[in-house]
C-alpha atoms as a PDB file:
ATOM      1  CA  UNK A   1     -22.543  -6.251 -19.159  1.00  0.00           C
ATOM      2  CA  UNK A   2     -25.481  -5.690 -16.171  1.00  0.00           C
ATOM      3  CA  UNK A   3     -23.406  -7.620 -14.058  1.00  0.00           C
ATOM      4  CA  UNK A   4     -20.276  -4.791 -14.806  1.00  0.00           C
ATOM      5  CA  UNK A   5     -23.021  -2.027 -14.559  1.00  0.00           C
ATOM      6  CA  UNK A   6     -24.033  -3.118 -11.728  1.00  0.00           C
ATOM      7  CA  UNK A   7     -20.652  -3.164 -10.695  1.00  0.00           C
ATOM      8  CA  UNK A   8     -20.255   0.268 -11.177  1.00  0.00           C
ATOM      9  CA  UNK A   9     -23.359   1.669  -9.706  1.00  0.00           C
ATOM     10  CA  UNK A  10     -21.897  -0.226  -6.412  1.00  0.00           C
ATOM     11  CA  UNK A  11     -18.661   1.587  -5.888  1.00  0.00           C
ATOM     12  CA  UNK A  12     -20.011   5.133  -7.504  1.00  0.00           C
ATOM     13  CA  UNK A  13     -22.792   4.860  -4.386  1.00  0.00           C
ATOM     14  CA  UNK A  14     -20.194   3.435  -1.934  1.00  0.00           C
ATOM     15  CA  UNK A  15     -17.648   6.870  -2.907  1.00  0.00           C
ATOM     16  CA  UNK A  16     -20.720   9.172  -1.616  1.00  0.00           C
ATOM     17  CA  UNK A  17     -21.958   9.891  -5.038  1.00  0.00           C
ATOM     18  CA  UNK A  18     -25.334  10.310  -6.794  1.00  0.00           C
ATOM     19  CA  UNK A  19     -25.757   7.562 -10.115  1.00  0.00           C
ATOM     20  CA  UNK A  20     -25.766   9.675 -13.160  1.00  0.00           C
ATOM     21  CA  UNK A  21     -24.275   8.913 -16.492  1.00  0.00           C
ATOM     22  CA  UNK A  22     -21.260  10.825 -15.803  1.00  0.00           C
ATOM     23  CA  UNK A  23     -19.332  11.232 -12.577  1.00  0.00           C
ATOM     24  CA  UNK A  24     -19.613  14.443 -10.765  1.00  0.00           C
ATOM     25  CA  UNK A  25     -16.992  17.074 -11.244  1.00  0.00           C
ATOM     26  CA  UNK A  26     -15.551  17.342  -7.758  1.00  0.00           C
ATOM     27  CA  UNK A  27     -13.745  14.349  -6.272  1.00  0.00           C
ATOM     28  CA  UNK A  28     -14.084  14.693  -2.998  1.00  0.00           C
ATOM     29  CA  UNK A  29     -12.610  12.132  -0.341  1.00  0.00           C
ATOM     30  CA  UNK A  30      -9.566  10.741   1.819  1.00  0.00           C
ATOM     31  CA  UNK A  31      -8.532  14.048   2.406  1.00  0.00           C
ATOM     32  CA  UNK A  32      -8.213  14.735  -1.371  1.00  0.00           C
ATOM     33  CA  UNK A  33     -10.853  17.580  -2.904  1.00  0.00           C
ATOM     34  CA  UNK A  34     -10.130  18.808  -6.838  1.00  0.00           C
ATOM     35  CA  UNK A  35     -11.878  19.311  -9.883  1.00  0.00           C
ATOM     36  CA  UNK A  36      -9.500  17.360 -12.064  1.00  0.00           C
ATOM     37  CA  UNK A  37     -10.807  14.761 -13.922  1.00  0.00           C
ATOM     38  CA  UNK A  38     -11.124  11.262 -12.055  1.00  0.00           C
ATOM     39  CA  UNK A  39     -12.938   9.059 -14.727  1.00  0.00           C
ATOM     40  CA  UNK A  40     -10.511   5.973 -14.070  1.00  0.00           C
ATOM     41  CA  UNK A  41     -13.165   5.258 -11.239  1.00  0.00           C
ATOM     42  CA  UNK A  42     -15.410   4.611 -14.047  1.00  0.00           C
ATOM     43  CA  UNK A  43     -12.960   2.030 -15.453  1.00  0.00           C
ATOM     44  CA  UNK A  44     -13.977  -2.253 -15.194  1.00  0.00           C
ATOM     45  CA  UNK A  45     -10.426  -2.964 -14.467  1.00  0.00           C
ATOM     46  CA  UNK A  46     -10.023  -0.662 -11.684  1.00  0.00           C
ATOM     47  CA  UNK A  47     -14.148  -1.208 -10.490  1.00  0.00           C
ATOM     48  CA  UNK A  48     -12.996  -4.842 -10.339  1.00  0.00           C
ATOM     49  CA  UNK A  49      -9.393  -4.641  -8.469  1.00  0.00           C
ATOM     50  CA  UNK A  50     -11.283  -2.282  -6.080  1.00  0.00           C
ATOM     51  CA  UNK A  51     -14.103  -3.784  -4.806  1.00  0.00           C
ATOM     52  CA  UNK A  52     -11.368  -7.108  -4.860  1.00  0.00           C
ATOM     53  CA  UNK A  53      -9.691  -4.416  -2.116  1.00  0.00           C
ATOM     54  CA  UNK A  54     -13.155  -4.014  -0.493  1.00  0.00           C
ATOM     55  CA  UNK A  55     -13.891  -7.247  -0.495  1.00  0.00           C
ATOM     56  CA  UNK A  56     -10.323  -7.948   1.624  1.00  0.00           C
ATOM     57  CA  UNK A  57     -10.696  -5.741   4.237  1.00  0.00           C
ATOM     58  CA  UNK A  58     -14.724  -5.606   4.777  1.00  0.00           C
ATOM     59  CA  UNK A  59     -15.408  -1.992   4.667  1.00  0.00           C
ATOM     60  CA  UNK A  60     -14.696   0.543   2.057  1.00  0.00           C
ATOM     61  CA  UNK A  61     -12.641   3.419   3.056  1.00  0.00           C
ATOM     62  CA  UNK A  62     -13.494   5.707   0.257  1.00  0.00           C
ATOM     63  CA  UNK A  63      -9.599   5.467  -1.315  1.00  0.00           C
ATOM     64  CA  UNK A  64     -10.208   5.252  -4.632  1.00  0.00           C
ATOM     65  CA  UNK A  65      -7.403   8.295  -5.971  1.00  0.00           C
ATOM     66  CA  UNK A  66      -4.966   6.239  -3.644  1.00  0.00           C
ATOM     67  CA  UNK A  67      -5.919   3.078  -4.586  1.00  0.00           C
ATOM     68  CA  UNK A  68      -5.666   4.432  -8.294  1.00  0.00           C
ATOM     69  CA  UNK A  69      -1.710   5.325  -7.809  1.00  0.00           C
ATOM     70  CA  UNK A  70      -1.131   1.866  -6.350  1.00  0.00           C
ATOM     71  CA  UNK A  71      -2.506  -0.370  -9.172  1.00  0.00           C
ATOM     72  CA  UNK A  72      -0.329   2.405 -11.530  1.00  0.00           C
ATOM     73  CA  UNK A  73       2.553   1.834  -9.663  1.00  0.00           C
ATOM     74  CA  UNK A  74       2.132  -1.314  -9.282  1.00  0.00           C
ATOM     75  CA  UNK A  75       1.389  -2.179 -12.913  1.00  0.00           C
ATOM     76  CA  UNK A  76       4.617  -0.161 -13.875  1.00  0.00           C
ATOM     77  CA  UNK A  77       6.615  -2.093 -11.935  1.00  0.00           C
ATOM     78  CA  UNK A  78       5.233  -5.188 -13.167  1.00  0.00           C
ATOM     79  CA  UNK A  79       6.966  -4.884 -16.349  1.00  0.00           C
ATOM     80  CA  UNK A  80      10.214  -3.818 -14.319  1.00  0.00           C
ATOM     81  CA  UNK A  81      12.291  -7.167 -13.514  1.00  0.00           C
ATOM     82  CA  UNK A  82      12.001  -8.113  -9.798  1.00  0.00           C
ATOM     83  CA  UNK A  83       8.993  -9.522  -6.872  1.00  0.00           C
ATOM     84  CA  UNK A  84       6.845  -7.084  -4.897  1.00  0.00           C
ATOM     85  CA  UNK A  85       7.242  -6.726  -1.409  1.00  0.00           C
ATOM     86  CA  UNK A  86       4.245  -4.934   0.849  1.00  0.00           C
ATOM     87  CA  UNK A  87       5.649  -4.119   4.442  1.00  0.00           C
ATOM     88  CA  UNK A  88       2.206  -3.383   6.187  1.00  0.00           C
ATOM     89  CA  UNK A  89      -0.575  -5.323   4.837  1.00  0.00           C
ATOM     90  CA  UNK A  90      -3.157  -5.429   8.081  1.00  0.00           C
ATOM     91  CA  UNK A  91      -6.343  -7.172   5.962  1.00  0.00           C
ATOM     92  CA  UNK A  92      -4.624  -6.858   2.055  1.00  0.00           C
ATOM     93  CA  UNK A  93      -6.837  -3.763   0.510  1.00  0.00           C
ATOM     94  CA  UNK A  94      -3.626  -3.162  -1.167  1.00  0.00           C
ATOM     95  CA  UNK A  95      -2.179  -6.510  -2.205  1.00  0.00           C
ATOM     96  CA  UNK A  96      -5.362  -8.088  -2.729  1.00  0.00           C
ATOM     97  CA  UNK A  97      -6.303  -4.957  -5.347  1.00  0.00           C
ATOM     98  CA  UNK A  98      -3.138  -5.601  -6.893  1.00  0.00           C
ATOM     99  CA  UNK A  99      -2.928  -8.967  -7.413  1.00  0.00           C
ATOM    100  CA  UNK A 100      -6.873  -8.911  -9.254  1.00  0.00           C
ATOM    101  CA  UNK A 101      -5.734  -5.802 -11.517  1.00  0.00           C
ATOM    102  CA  UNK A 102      -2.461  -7.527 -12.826  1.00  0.00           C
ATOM    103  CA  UNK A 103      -3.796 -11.325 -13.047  1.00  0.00           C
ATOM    104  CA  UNK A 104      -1.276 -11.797 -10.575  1.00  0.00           C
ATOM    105  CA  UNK A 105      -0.108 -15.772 -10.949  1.00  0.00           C
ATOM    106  CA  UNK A 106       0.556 -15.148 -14.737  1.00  0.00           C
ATOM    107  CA  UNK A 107       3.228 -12.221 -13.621  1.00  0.00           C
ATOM    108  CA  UNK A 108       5.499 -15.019 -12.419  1.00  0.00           C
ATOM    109  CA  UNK A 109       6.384 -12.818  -9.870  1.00  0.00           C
ATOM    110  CA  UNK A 110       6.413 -13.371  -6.043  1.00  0.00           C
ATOM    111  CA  UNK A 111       4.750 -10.825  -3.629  1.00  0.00           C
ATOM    112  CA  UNK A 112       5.899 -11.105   0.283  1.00  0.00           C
ATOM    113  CA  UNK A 113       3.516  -9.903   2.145  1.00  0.00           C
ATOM    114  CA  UNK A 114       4.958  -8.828   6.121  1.00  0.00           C
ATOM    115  CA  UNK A 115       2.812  -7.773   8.790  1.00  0.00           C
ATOM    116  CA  UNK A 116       2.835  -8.257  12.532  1.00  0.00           C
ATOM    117  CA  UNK A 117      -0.692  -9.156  11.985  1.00  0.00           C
ATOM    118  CA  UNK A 118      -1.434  -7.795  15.465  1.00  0.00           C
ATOM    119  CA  UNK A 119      -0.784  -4.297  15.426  1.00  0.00           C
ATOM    120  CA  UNK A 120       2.540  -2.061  15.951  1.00  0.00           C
ATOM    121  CA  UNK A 121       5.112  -4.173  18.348  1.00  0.00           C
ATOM    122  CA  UNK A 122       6.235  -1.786  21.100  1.00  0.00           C
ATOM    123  CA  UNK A 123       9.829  -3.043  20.760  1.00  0.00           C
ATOM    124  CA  UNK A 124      10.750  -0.761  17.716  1.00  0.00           C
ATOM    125  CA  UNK A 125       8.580   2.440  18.965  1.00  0.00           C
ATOM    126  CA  UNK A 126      10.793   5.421  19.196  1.00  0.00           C
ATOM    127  CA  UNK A 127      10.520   8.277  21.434  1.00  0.00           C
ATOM    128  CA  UNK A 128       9.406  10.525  19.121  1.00  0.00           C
ATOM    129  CA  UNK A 129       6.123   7.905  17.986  1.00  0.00           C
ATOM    130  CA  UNK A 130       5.296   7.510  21.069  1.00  0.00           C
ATOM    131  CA  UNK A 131       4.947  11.249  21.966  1.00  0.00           C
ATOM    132  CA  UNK A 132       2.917  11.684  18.324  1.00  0.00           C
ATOM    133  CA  UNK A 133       0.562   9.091  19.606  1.00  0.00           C
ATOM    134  CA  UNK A 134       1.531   6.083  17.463  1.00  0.00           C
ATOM    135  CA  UNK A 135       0.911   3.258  20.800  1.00  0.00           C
ATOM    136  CA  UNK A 136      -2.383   4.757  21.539  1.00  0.00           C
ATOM    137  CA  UNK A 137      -3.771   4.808  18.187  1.00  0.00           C
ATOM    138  CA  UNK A 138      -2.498   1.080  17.196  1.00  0.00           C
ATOM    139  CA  UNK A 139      -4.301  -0.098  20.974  1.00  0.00           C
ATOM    140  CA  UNK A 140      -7.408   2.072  19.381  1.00  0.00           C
ATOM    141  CA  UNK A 141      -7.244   0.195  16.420  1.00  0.00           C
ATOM    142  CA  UNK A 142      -6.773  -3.142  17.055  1.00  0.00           C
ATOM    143  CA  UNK A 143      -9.459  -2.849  19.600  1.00  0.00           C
ATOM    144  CA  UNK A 144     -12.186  -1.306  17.233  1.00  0.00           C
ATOM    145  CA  UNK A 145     -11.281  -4.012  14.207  1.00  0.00           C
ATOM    146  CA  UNK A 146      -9.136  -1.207  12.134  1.00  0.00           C
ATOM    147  CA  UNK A 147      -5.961  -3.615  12.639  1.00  0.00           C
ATOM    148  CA  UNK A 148      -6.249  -7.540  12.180  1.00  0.00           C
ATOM    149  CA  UNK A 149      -5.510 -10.155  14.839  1.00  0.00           C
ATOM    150  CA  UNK A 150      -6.226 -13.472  13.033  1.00  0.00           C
ATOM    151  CA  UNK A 151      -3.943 -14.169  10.178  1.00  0.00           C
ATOM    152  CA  UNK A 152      -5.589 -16.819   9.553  1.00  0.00           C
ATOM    153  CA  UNK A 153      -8.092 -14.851   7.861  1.00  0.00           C
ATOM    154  CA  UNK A 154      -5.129 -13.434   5.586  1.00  0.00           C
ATOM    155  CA  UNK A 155      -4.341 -16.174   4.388  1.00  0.00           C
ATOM    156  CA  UNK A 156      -7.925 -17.485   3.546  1.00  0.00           C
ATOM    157  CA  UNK A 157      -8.402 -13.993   1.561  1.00  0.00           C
ATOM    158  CA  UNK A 158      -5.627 -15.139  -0.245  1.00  0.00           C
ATOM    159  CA  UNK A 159      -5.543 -18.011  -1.045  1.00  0.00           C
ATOM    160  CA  UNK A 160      -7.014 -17.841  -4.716  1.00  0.00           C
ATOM    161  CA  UNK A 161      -3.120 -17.077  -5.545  1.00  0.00           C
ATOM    162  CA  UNK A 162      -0.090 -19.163  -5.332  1.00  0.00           C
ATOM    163  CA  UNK A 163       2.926 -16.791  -6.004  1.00  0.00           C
ATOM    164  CA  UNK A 164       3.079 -15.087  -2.775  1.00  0.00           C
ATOM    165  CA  UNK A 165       4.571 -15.404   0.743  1.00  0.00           C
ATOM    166  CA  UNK A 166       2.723 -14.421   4.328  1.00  0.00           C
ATOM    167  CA  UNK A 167       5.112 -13.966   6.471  1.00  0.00           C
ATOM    168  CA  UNK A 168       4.240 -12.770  10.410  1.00  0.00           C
ATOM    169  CA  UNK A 169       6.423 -10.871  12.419  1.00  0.00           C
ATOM    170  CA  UNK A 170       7.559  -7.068  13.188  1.00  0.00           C
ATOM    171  CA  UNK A 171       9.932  -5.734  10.608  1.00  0.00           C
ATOM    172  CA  UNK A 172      12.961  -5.442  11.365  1.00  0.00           C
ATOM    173  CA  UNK A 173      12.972  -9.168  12.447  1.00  0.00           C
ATOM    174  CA  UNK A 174      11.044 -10.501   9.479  1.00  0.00           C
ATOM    175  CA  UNK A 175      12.983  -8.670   7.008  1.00  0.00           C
ATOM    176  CA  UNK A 176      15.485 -11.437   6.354  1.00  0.00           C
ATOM    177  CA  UNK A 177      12.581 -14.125   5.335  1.00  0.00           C
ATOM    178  CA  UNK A 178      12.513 -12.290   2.106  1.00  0.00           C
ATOM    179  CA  UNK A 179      14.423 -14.500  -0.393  1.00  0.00           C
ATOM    180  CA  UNK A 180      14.661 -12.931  -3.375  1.00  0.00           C
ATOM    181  CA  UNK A 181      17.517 -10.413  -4.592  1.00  0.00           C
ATOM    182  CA  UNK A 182      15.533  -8.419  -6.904  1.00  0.00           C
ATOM    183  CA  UNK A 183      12.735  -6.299  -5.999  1.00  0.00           C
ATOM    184  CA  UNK A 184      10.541  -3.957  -8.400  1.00  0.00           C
ATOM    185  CA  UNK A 185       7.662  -2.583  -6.259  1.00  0.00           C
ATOM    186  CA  UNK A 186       8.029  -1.765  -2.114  1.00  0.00           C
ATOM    187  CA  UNK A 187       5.065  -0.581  -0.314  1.00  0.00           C
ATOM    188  CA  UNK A 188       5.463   0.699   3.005  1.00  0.00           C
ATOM    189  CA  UNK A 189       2.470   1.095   5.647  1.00  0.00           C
ATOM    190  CA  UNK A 190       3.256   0.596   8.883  1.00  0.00           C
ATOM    191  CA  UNK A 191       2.408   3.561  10.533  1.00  0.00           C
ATOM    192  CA  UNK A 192       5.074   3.360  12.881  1.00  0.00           C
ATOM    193  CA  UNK A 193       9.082   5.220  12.265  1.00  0.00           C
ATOM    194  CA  UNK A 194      11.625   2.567  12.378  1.00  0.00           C
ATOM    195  CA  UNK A 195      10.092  -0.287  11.041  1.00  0.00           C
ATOM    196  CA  UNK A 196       9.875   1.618   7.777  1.00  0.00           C
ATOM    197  CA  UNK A 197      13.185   3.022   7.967  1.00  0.00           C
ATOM    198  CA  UNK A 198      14.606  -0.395   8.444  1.00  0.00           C
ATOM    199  CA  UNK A 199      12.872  -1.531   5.560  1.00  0.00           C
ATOM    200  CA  UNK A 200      13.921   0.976   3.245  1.00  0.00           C
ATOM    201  CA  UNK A 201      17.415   0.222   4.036  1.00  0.00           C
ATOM    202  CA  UNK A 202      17.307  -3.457   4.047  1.00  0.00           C
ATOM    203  CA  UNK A 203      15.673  -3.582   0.834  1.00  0.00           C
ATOM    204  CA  UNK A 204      17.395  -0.621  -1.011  1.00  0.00           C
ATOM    205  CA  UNK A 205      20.146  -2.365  -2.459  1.00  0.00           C
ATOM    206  CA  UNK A 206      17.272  -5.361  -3.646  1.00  0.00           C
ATOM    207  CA  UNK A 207      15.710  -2.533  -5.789  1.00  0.00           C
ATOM    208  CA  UNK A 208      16.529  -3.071  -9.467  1.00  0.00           C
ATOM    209  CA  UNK A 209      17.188  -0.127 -11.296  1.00  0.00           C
ATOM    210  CA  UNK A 210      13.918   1.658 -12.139  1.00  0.00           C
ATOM    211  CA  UNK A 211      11.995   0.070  -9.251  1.00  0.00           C
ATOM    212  CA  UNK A 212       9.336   1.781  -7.486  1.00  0.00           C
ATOM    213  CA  UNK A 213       8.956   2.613  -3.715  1.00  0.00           C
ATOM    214  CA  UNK A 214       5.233   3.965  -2.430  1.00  0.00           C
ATOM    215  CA  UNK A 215       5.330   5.392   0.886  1.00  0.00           C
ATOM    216  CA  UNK A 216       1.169   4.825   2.322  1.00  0.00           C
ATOM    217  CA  UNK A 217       1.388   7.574   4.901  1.00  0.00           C
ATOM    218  CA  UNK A 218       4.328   9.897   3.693  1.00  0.00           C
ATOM    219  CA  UNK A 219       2.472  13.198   3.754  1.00  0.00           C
ATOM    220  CA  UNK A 220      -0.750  12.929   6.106  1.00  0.00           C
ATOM    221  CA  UNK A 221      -1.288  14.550   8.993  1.00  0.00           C
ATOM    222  CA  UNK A 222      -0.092  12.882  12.270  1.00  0.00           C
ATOM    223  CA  UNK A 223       2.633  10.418  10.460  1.00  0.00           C
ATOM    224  CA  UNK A 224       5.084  13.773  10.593  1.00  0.00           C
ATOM    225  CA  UNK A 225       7.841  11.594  12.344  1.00  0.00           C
ATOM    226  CA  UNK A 226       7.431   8.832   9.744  1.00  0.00           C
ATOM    227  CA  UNK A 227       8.060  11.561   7.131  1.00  0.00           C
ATOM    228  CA  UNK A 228      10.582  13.236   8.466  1.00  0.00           C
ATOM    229  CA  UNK A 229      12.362   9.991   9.682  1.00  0.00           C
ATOM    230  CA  UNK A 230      12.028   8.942   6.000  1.00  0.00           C
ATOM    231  CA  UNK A 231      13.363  11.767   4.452  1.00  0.00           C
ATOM    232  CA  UNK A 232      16.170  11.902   6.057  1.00  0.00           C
ATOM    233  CA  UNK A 233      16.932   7.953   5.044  1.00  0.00           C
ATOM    234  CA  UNK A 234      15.995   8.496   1.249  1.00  0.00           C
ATOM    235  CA  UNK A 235      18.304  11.854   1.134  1.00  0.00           C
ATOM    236  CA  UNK A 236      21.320   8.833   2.234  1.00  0.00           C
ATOM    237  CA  UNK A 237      20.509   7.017  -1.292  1.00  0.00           C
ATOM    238  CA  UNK A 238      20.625  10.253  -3.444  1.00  0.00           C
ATOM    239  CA  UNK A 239      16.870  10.410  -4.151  1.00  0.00           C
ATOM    240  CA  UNK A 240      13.797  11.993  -3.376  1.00  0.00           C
ATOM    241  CA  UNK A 241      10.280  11.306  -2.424  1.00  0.00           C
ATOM    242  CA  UNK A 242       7.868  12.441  -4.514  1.00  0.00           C
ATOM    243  CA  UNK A 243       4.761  14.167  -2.492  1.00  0.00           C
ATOM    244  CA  UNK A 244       1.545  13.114  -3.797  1.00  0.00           C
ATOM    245  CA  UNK A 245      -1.851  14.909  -2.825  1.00  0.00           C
ATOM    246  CA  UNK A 246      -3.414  11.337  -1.845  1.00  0.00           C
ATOM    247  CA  UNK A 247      -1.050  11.616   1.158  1.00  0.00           C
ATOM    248  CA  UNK A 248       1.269   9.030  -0.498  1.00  0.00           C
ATOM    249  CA  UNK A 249       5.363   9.097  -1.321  1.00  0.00           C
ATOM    250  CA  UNK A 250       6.345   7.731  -4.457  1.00  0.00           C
ATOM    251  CA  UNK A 251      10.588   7.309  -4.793  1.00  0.00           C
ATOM    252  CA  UNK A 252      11.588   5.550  -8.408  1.00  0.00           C
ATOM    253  CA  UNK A 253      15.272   3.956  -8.253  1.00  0.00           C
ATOM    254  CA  UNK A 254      17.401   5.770 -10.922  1.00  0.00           C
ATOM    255  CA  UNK A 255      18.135   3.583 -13.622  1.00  0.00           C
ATOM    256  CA  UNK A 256      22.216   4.839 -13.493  1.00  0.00           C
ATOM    257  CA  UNK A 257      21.730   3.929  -9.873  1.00  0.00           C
ATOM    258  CA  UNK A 258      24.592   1.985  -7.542  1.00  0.00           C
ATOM    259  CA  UNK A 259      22.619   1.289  -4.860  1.00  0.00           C
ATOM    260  CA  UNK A 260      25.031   2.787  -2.574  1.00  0.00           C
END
């Protein structure tokens, strides 16, 4: 029980805030400021799959609203009949957070995990992400630690799990490695147009009815082209993306869904 406490005192001090018994009443952080209640910060599970996310990627990004619709997401669609696939996975925050929260080997489900592992490939930039910047900001990245280039690393962070896949290389090329038929969770983060385009529409007709999609950057400021380039795919499949305040997109598969 110290040990949990403990726990808890760690990631209330790492969000910014002052130890009290209760948390304060703003949340205030990743872009996100409101007075609703956020007590599922105060939760073991979630302290745990968390600071598993931390742990990942090194450094704590103060994400714990967004990281809080993943692991819901994601634990809705673990009861939905199909893998997970995360297009975008840099260090694993995510995945890793994921994996912790759900116990992931006794899912019997099989997460692919695609990254280029080295930042956005040039090949599949279009016009329209390079004039919003997207070159110059994966270069700032990758050369200030924000992106990975060792995926070696990735796959020692991971390694505590057997039912998932690593597989390196730029989507749309990688795509195909994906083996299985039936997907139930797709998270897309890869900052860059096409690539998650692509995805959407390889995948699309993989989703089982009722399977989620979560969409990182949908609604932040400077990803315009992703959203826009995304909207127009999603509008193709006769669905919507749901805007969320954390920045995020969130499209569910209708159950009386074709796929078409």
């Amino acid at each position: 029980m110290r040990t949990l406490k403990a726990l808890v005192r760690r990631l209330i001090e790492a969000a910014g805030y002052t130890v009290s018994r209760r948390l304060p009443d703003v949340y205030d952080q990743d872009g996100l400021r409101s007075i609703h209640h956020h007590d599922f910060m105060l939760d073991p599970a979630f302290c745990r799959a968390y600071e598993r996310g931390v742990t990942a990627e090194g450094v704590d990004y103060r994400i714990h609203w967004r990281i809080h619709v993943v692991l819901w997401v994601a634990r809705s669609a673990s009861k939905v009949d199909g893998d997970f696939v995360e297009c975008g996975v840099n260090r694993g925050f995510r995945s890793s957070a994921i994996m912790e929260y759900l116990d992931w080997d006794a899912l019997g489900k099989t997460f692919y995990l695609l990254d280029t592992f080295s930042g956005v490939d040039a090949r599949y930039v279009t016009e329209e992400d390079v004039k919003a910047g997207v070159l110059e900001r994966s270069a700032a990245w990758l050369k200030n630690g924000t992106y990975i280039n060792d995926v070696e690393s990735v796959r020692a962070n991971f390694s505590r799990w057997k039912n998932l896949r690593i597989m390196q290389g730029p989507v749309p090329e990688s795509l195909d490695s994906v083996e299985s038929e039936r997907i139930a969770y797709l998270h897309l983060d890869m900052n860059c147009s096409l690539p998650e385009v692509e995805a959407f529409k390889f995948f699309w007709d993989r989703l089982v009815p009722g399977a989620f999609v979560l969409l990182d950057d949908y609604c932040f400021k400077g990803h315009e082209t992703q959203k826009s380039a995304l909207d127009a795919v999603v509008k193709t499949k006769d669905a919507d993306v749901l805007s969320l305040p954390t920045g995020q997109g969130l499209v569910i598969k209708s159950p009386d869904s074709t796929g078409s």
